[in-house]
C-alpha atoms as a PDB file:
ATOM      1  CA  UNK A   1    -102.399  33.559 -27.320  1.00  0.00           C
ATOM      2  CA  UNK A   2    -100.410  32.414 -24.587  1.00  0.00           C
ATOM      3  CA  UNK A   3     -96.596  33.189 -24.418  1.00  0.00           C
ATOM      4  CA  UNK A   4     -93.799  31.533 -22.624  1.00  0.00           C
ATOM      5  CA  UNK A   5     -91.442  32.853 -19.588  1.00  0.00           C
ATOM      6  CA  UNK A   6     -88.328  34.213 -20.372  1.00  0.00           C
ATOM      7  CA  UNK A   7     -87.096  30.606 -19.849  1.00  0.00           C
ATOM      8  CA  UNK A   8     -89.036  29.170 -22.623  1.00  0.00           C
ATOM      9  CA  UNK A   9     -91.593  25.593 -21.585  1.00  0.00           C
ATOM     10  CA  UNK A  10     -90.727  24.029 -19.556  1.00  0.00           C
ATOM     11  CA  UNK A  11     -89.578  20.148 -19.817  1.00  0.00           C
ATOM     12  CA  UNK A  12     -93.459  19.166 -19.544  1.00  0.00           C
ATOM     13  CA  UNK A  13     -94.550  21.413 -21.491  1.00  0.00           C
ATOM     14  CA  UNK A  14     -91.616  20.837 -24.442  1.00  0.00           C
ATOM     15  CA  UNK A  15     -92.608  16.865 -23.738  1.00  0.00           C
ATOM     16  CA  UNK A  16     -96.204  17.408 -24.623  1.00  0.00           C
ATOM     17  CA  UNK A  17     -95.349  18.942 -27.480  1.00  0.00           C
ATOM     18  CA  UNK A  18     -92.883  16.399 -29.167  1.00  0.00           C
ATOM     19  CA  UNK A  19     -95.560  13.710 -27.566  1.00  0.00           C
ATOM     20  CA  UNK A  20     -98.286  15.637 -30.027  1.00  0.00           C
ATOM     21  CA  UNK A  21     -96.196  15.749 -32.667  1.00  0.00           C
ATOM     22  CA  UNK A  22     -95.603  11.909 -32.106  1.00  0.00           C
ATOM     23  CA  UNK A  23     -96.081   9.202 -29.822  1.00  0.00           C
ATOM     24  CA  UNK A  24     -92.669   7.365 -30.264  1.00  0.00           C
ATOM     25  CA  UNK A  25     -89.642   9.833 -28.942  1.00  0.00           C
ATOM     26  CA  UNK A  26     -87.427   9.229 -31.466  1.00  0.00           C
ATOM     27  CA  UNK A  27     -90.069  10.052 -34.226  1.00  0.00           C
ATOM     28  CA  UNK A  28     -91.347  13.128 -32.354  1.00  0.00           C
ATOM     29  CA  UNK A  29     -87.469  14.704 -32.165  1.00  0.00           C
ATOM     30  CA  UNK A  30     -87.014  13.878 -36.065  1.00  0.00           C
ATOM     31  CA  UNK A  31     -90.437  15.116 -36.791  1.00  0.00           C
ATOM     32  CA  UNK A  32     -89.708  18.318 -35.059  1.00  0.00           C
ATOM     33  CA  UNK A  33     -86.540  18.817 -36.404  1.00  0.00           C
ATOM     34  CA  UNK A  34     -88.304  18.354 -40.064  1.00  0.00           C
ATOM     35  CA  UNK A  35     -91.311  20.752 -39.124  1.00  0.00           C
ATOM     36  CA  UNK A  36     -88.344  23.349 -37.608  1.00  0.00           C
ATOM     37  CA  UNK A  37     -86.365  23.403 -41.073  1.00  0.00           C
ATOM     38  CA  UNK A  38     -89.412  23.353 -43.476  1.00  0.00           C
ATOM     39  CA  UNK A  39     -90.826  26.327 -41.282  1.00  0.00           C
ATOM     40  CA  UNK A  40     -87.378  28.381 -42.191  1.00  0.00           C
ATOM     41  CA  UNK A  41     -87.894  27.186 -45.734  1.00  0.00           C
ATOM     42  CA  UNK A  42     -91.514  28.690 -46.058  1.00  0.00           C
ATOM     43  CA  UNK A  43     -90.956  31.829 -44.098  1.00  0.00           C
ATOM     44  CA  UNK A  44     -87.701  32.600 -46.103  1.00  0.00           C
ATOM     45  CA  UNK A  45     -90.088  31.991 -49.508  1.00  0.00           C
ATOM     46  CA  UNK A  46     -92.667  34.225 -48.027  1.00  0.00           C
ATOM     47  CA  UNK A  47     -90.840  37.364 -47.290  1.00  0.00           C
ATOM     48  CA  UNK A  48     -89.260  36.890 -43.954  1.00  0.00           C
ATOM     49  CA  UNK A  49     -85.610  36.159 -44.692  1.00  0.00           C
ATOM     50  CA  UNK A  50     -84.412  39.314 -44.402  1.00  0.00           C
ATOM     51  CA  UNK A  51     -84.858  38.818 -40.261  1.00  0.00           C
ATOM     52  CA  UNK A  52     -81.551  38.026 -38.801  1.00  0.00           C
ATOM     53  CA  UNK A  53     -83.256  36.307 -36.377  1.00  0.00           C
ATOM     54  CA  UNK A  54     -85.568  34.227 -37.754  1.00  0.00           C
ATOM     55  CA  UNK A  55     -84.613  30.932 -36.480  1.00  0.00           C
ATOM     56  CA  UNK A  56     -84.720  32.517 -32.982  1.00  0.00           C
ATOM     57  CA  UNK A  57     -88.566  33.299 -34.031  1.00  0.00           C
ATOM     58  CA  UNK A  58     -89.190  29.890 -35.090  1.00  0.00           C
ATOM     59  CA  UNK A  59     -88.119  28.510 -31.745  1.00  0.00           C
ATOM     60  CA  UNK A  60     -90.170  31.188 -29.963  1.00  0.00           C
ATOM     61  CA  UNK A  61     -92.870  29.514 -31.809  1.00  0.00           C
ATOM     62  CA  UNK A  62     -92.616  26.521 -31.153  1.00  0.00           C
ATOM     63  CA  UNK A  63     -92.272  27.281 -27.231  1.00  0.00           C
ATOM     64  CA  UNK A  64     -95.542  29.407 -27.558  1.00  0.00           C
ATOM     65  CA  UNK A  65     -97.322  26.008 -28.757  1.00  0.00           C
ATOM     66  CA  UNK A  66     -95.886  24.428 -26.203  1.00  0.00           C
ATOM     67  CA  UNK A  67     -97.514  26.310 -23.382  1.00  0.00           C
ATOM     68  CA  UNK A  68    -100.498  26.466 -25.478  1.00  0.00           C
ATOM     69  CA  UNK A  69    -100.846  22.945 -25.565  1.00  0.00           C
ATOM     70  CA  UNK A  70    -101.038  22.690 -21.987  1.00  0.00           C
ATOM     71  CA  UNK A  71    -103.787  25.034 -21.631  1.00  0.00           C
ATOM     72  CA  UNK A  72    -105.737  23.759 -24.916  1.00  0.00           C
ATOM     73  CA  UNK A  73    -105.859  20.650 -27.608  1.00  0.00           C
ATOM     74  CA  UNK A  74    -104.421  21.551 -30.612  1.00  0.00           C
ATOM     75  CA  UNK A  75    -105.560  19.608 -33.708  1.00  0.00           C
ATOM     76  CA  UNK A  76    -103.207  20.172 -36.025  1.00  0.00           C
ATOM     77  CA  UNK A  77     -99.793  21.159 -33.966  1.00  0.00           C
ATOM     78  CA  UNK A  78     -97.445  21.435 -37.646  1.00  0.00           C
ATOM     79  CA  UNK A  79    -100.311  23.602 -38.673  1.00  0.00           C
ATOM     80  CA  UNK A  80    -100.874  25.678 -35.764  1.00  0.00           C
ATOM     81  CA  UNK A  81     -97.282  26.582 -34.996  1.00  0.00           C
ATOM     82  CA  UNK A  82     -96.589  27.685 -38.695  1.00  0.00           C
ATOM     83  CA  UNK A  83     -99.491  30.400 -37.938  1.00  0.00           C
ATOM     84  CA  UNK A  84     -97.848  31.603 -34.795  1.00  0.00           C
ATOM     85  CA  UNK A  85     -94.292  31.444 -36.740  1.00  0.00           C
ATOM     86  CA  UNK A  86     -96.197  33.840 -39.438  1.00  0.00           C
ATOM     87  CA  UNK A  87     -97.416  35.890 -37.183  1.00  0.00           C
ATOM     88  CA  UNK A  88     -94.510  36.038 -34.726  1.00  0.00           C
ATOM     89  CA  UNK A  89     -92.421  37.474 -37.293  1.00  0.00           C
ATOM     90  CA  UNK A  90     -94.885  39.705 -38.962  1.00  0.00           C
ATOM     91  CA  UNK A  91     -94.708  41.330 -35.483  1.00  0.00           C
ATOM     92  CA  UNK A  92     -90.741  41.411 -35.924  1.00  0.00           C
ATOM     93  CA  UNK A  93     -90.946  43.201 -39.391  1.00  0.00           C
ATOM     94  CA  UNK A  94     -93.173  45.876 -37.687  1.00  0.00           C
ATOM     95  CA  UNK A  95     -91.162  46.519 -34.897  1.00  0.00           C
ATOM     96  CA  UNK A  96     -87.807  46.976 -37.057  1.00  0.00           C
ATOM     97  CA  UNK A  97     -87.000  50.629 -37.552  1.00  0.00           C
ATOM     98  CA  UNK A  98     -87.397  52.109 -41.001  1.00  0.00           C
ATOM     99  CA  UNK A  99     -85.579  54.266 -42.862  1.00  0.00           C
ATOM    100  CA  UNK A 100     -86.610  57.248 -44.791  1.00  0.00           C
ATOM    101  CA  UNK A 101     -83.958  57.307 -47.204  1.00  0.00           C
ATOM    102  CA  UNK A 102     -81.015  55.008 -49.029  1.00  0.00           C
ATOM    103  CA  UNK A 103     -78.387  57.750 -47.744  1.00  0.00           C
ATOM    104  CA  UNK A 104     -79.491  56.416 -44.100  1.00  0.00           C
ATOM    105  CA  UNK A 105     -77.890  53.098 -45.133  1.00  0.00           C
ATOM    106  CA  UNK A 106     -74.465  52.691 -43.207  1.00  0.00           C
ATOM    107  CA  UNK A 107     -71.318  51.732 -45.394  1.00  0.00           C
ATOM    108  CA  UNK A 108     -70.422  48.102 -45.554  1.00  0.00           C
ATOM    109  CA  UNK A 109     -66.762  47.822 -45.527  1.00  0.00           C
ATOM    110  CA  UNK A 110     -65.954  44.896 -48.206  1.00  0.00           C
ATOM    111  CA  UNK A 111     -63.627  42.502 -46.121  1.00  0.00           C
ATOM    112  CA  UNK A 112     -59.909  42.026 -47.313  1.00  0.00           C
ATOM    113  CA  UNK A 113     -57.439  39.132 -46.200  1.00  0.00           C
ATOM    114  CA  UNK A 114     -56.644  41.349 -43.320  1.00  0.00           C
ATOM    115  CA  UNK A 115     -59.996  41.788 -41.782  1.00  0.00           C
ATOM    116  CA  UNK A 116     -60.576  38.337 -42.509  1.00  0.00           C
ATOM    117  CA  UNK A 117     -57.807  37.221 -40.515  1.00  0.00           C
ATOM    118  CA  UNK A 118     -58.631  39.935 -37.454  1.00  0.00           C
ATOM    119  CA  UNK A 119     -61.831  38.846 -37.434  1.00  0.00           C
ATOM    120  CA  UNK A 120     -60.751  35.304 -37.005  1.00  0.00           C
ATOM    121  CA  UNK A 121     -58.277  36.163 -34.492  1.00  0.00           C
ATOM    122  CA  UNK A 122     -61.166  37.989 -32.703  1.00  0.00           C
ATOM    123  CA  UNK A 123     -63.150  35.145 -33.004  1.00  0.00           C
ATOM    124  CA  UNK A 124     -60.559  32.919 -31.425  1.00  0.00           C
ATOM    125  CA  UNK A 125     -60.183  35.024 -28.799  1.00  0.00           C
ATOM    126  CA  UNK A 126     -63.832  35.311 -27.907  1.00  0.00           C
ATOM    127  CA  UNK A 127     -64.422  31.743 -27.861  1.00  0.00           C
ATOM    128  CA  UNK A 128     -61.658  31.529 -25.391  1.00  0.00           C
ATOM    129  CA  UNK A 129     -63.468  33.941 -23.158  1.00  0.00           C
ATOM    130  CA  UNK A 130     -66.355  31.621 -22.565  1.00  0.00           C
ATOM    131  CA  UNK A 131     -67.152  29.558 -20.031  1.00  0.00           C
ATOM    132  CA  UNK A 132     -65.848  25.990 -20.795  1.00  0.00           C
ATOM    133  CA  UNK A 133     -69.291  24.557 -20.421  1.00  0.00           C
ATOM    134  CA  UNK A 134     -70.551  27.201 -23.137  1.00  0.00           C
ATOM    135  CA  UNK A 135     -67.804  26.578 -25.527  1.00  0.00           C
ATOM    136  CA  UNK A 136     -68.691  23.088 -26.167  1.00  0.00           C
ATOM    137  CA  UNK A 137     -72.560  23.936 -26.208  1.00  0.00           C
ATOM    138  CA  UNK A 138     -72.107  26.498 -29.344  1.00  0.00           C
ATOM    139  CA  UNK A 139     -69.402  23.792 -30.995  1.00  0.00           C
ATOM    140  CA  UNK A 140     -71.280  21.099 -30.649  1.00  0.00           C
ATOM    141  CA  UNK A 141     -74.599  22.983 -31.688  1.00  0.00           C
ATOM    142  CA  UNK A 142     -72.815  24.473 -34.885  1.00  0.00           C
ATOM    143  CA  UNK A 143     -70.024  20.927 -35.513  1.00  0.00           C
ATOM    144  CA  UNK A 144     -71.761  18.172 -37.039  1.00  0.00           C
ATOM    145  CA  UNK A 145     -71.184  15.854 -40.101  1.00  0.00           C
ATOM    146  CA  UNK A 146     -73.421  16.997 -43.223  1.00  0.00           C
ATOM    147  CA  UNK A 147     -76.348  15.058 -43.103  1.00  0.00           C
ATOM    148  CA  UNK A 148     -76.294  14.366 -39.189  1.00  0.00           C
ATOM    149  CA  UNK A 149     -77.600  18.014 -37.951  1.00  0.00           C
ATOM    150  CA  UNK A 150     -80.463  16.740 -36.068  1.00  0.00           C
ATOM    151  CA  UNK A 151     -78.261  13.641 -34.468  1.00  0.00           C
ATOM    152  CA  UNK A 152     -75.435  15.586 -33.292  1.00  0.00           C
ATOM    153  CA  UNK A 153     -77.906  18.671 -31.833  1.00  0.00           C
ATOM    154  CA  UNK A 154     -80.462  16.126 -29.968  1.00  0.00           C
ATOM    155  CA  UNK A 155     -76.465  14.279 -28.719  1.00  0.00           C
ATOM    156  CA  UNK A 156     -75.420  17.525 -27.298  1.00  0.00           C
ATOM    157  CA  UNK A 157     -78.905  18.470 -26.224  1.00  0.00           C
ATOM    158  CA  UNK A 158     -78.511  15.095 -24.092  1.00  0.00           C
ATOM    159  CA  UNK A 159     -74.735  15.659 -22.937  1.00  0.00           C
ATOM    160  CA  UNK A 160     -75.625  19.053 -21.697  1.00  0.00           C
ATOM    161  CA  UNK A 161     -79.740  17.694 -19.675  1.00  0.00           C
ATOM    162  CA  UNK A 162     -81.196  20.674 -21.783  1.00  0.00           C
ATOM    163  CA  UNK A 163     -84.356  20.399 -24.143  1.00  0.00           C
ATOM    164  CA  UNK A 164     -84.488  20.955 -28.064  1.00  0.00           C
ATOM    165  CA  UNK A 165     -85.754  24.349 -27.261  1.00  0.00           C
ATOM    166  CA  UNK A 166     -83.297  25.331 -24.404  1.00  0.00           C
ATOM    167  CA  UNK A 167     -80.595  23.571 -26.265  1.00  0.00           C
ATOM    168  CA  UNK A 168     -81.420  26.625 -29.118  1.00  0.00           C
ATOM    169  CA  UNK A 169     -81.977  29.056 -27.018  1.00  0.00           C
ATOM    170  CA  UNK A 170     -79.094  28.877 -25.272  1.00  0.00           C
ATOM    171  CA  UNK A 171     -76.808  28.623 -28.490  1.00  0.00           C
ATOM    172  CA  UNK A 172     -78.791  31.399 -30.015  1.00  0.00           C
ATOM    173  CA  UNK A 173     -77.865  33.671 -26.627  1.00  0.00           C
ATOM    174  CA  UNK A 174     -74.021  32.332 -26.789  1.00  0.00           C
ATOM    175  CA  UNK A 175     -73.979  33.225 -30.517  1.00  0.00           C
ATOM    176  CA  UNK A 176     -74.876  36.927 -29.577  1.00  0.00           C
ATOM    177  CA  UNK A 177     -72.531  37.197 -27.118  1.00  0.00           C
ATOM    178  CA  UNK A 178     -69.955  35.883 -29.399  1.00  0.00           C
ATOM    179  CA  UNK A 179     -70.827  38.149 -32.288  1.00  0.00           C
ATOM    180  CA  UNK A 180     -70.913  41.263 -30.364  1.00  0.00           C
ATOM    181  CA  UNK A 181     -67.616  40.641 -28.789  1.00  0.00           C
ATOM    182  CA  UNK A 182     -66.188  40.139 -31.986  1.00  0.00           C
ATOM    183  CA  UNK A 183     -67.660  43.237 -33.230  1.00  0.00           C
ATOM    184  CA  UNK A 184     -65.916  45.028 -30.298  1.00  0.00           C
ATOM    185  CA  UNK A 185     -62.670  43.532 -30.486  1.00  0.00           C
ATOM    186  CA  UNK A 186     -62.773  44.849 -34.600  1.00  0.00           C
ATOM    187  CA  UNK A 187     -63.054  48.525 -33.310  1.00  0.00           C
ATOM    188  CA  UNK A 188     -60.745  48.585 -31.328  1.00  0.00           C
ATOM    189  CA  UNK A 189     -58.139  47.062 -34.192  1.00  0.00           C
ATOM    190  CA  UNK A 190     -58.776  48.832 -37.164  1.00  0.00           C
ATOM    191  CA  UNK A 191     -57.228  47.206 -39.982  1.00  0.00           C
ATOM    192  CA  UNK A 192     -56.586  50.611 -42.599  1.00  0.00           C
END
């Protein structure tokens, strides 16, 4: 099966697929948006939410049909990327460690007000440390209006000349950052 650079499709590529998926752009970005979130759905019902990344896996997917397309037709493109979603993240779940025992299991602190409100402050200041151009990628990716996800994504997707898939990626890489900063700023203000 083929698999995509680093960089994900690339804007051919991503255009073939939505063009697969349907003719008429607008229809191809909503359909893709629908096959995105009922791919979550089914993967969570079959086993795979406990993967903290599983959206990340999902877009992975769909970037791996991308590329495929241009090398192959594809039938069925919902049907074919849900197989490479299942098997993408099959290949997660083996490569997580396991442990032999409960006792292995770290402690999870139960947050209070106070580690609430560090880890907000943390938060706060981690956003600041971005790059302006970054901030308002990750806002805009996680802002919207309930019921306008898909608008305000494909808006900011448009504001910002990236693709559906780069658009995710991107966030997904900014979110990282963001929680492992805010992980580090936590150690080094303990709140007992």
């Amino acid at each position: 099966m083929a698999t995509p650079s680093d960089s994900g499709p690339t804007h051919e590529e991503f255009a073939r697929l939505l063009a697969a998926l349907d003719p008429d752009p607008k229809r191809a970005g909503e359909k893709y948006e629908s096959l995105r979130q009922r791919l979550i759905t089914y993967l969570r019902i079959q086993g795979f939410h406990e993967l903290d990344d599983l959206e990340a896996l999902i877009d992975r997917s769909f970037d791996i049909t991308a590329c495929k397309l241009g090398e192959t037709h594809i039938e069925n493109v919902s049907a074919f990327v849900k197989e490479v979603a299942r098997r993408t993240c099959l290949d997660a779940l083996k490569k997580r460690p396991r442990l032999d025992s409960f006792e292995e299991l770290p402690d999870v602190p139960q947050p209070g007000s106070a580690e609430r409100e560090l880890a907000q402050e943390c938060l706060d200041q981690c956003m600041r440390s971005l790059k302006d151009a970054d901030q308002k990628l990750i806002l805009g990716f996680y802002t919207y209006l309930p019921g306008e996800k898909a608008a305000s994504k494909a808006r900011t997707a448009a504001l910002l000349g990236l693709s559906g898939g780069a658009l995710r990626k991107r966030a997904h890489d900014i979110r990282r950052k963001l929680e492992d900063c805010v992980r580090t700023c936590m150690r080094r203000f303990p709140t007992e």
